[in-house]
N, C-alpha and C. Protein backbone atom coordinates (compact mmCIF):
# COMPACT_ATOMS: atom_id res chain seq x y z
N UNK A 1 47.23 100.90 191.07
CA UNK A 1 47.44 100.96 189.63
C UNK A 1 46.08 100.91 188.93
N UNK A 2 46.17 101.49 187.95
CA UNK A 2 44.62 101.50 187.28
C UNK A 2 44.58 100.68 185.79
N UNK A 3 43.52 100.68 185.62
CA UNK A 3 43.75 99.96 184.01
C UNK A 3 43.95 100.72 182.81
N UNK A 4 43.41 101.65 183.22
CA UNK A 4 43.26 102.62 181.96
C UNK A 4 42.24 102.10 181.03
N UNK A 5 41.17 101.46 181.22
CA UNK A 5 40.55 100.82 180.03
C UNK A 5 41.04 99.55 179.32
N UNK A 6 41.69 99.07 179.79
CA UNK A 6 42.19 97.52 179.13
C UNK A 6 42.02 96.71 179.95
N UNK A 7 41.39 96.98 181.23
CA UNK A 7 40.99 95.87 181.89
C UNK A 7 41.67 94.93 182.80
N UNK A 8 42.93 94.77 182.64
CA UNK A 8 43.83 94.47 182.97
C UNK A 8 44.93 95.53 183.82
N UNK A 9 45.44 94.87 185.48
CA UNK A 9 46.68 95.94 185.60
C UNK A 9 47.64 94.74 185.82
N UNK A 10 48.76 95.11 185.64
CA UNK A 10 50.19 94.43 185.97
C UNK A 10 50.50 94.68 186.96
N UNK A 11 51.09 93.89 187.83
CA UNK A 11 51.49 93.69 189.42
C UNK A 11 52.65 92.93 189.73
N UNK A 12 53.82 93.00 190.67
CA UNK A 12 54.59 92.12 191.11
C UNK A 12 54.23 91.83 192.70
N UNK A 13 53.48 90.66 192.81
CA UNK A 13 53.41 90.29 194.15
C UNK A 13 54.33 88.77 194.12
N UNK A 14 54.73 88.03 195.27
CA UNK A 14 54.70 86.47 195.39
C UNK A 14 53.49 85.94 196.33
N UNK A 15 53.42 84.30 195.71
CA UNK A 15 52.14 83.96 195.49
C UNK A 15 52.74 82.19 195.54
N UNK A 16 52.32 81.12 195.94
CA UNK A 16 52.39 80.38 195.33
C UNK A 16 51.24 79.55 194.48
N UNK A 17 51.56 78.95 193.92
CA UNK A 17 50.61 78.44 192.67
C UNK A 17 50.73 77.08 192.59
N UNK A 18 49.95 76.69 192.72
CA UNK A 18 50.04 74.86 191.93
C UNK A 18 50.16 74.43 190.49
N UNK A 19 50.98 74.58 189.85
CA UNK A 19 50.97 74.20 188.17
C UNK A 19 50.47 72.94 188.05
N UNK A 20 49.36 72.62 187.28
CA UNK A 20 49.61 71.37 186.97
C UNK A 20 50.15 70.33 185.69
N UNK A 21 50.57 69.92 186.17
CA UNK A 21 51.30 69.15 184.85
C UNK A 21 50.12 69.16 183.43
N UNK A 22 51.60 69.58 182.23
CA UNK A 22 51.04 69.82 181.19
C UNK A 22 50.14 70.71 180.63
N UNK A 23 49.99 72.21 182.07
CA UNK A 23 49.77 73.36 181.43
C UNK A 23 50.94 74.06 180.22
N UNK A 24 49.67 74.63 179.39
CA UNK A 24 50.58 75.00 178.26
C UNK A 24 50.80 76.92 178.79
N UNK A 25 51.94 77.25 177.68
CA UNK A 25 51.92 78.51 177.41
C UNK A 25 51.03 79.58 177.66
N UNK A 26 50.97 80.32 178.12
CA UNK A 26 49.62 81.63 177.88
C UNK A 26 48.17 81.16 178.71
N UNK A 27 48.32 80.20 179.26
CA UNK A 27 47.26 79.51 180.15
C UNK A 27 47.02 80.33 181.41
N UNK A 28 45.64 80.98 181.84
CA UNK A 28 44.77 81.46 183.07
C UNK A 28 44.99 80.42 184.27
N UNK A 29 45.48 80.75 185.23
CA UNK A 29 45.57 79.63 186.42
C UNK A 29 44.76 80.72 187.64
N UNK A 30 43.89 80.30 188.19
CA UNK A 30 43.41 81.06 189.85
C UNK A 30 44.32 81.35 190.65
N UNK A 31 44.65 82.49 191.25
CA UNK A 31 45.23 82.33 191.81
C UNK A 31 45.10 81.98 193.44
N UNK A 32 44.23 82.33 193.84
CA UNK A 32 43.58 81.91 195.27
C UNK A 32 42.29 81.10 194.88
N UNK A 33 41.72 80.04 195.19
CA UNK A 33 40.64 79.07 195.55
C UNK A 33 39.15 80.21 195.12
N UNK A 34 38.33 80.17 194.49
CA UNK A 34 37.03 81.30 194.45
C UNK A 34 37.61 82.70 194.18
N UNK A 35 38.76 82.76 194.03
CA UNK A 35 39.13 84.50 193.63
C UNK A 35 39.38 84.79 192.13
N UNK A 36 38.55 85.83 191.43
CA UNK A 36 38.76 86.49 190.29
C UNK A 36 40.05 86.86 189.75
N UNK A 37 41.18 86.59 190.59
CA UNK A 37 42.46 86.72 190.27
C UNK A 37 43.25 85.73 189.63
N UNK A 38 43.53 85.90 188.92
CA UNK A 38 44.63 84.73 187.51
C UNK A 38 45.56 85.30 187.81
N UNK A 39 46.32 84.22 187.17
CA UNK A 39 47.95 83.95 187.34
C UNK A 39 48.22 83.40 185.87
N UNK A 40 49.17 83.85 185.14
CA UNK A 40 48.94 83.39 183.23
C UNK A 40 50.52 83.03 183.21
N UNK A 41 50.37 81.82 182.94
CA UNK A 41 51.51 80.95 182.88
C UNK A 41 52.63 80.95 181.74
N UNK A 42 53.91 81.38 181.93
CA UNK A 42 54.85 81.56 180.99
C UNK A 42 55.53 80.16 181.14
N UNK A 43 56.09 79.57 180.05
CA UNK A 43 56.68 78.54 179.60
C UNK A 43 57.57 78.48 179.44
N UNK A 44 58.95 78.46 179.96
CA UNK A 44 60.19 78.73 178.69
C UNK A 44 60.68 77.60 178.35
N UNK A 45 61.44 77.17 177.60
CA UNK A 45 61.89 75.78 176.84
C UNK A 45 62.96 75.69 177.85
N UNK A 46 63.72 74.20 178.08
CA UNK A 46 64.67 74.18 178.52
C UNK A 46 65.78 74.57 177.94
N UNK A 47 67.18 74.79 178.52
CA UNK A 47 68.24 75.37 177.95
C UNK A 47 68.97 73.99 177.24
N UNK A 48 69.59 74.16 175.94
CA UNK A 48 70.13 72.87 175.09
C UNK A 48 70.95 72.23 176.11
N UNK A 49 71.06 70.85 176.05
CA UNK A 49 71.96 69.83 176.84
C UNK A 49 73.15 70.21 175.93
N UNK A 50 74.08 70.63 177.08
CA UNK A 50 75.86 70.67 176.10
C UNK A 50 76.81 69.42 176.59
N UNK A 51 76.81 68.79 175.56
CA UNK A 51 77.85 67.60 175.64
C UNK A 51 79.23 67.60 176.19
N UNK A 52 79.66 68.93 176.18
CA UNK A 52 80.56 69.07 177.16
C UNK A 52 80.64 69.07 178.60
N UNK A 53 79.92 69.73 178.94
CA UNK A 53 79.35 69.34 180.33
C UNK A 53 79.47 68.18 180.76
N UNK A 54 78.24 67.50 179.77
CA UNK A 54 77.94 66.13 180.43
C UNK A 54 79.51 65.35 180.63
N UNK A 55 80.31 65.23 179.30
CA UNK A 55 81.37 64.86 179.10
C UNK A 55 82.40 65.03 180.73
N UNK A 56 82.40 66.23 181.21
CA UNK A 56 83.29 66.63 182.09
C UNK A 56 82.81 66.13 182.97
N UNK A 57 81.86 66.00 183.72
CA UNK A 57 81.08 65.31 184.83
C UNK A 57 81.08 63.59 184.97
N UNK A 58 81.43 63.42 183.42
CA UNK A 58 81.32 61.45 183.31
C UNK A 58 82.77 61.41 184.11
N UNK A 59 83.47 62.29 183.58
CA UNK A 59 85.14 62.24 183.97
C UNK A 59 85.60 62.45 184.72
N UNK A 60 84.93 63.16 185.56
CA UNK A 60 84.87 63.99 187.33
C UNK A 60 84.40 62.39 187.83
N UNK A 61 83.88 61.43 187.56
CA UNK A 61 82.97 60.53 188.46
C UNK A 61 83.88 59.39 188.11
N UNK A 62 84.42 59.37 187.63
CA UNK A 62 85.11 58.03 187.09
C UNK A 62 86.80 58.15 187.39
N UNK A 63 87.16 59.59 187.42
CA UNK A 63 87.84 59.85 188.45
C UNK A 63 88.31 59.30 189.83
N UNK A 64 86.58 59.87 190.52
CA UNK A 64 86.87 60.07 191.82
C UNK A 64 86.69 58.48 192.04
N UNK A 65 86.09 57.36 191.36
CA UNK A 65 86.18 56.15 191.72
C UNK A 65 87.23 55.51 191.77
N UNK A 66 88.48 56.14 190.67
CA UNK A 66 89.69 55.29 190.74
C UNK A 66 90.18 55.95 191.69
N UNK A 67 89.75 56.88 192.32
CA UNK A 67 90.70 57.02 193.71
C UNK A 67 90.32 56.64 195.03
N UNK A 68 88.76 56.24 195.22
CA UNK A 68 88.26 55.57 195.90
C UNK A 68 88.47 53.91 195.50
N UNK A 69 88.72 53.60 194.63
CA UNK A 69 89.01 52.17 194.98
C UNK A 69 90.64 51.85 195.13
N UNK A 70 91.33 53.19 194.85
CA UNK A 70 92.97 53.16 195.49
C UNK A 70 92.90 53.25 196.79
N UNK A 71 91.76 54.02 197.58
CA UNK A 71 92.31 54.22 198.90
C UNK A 71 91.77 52.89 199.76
N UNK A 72 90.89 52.20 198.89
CA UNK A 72 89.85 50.79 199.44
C UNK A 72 91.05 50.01 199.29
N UNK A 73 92.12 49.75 198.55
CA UNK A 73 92.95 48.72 198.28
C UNK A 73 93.71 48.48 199.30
């Protein structure tokens, strides 16, 4: 792939990377130890906590205890 003059080419390889905590957004990471190659870190927010969920899961667990302490009895 070439740059065309922007200096930059786009690539899909895998790679692993060490993030370190509390890189931000749009941040240059190395990607190999002494290599001219970056890795530019995308961020995404987490997805909203839905109270329903959580709700169904308290109820799934509290559940399965009253039937574990029926079969303990």
């Amino acid at each position: 792939m070439s740059c065309r003059g922007s200096g930059e080419t786009k690539m899909r390889e895998s790679a692993e990377v060490v993030v370190p905590p509390g890189t931000a957004d749009g941040e240059r990471l190395p990607l190999r130890n002494g290599s001219h190659e970056v890795v530019v870190v995308r961020v995404l927010a987490a997805p909203p906590d839905q109270a329903f969920v959580r709700y169904v899961a308290e109820l799934g667990l509290v559940v399965a205890l009253v039937f574990l302490w029926l079969l303990l009895r």
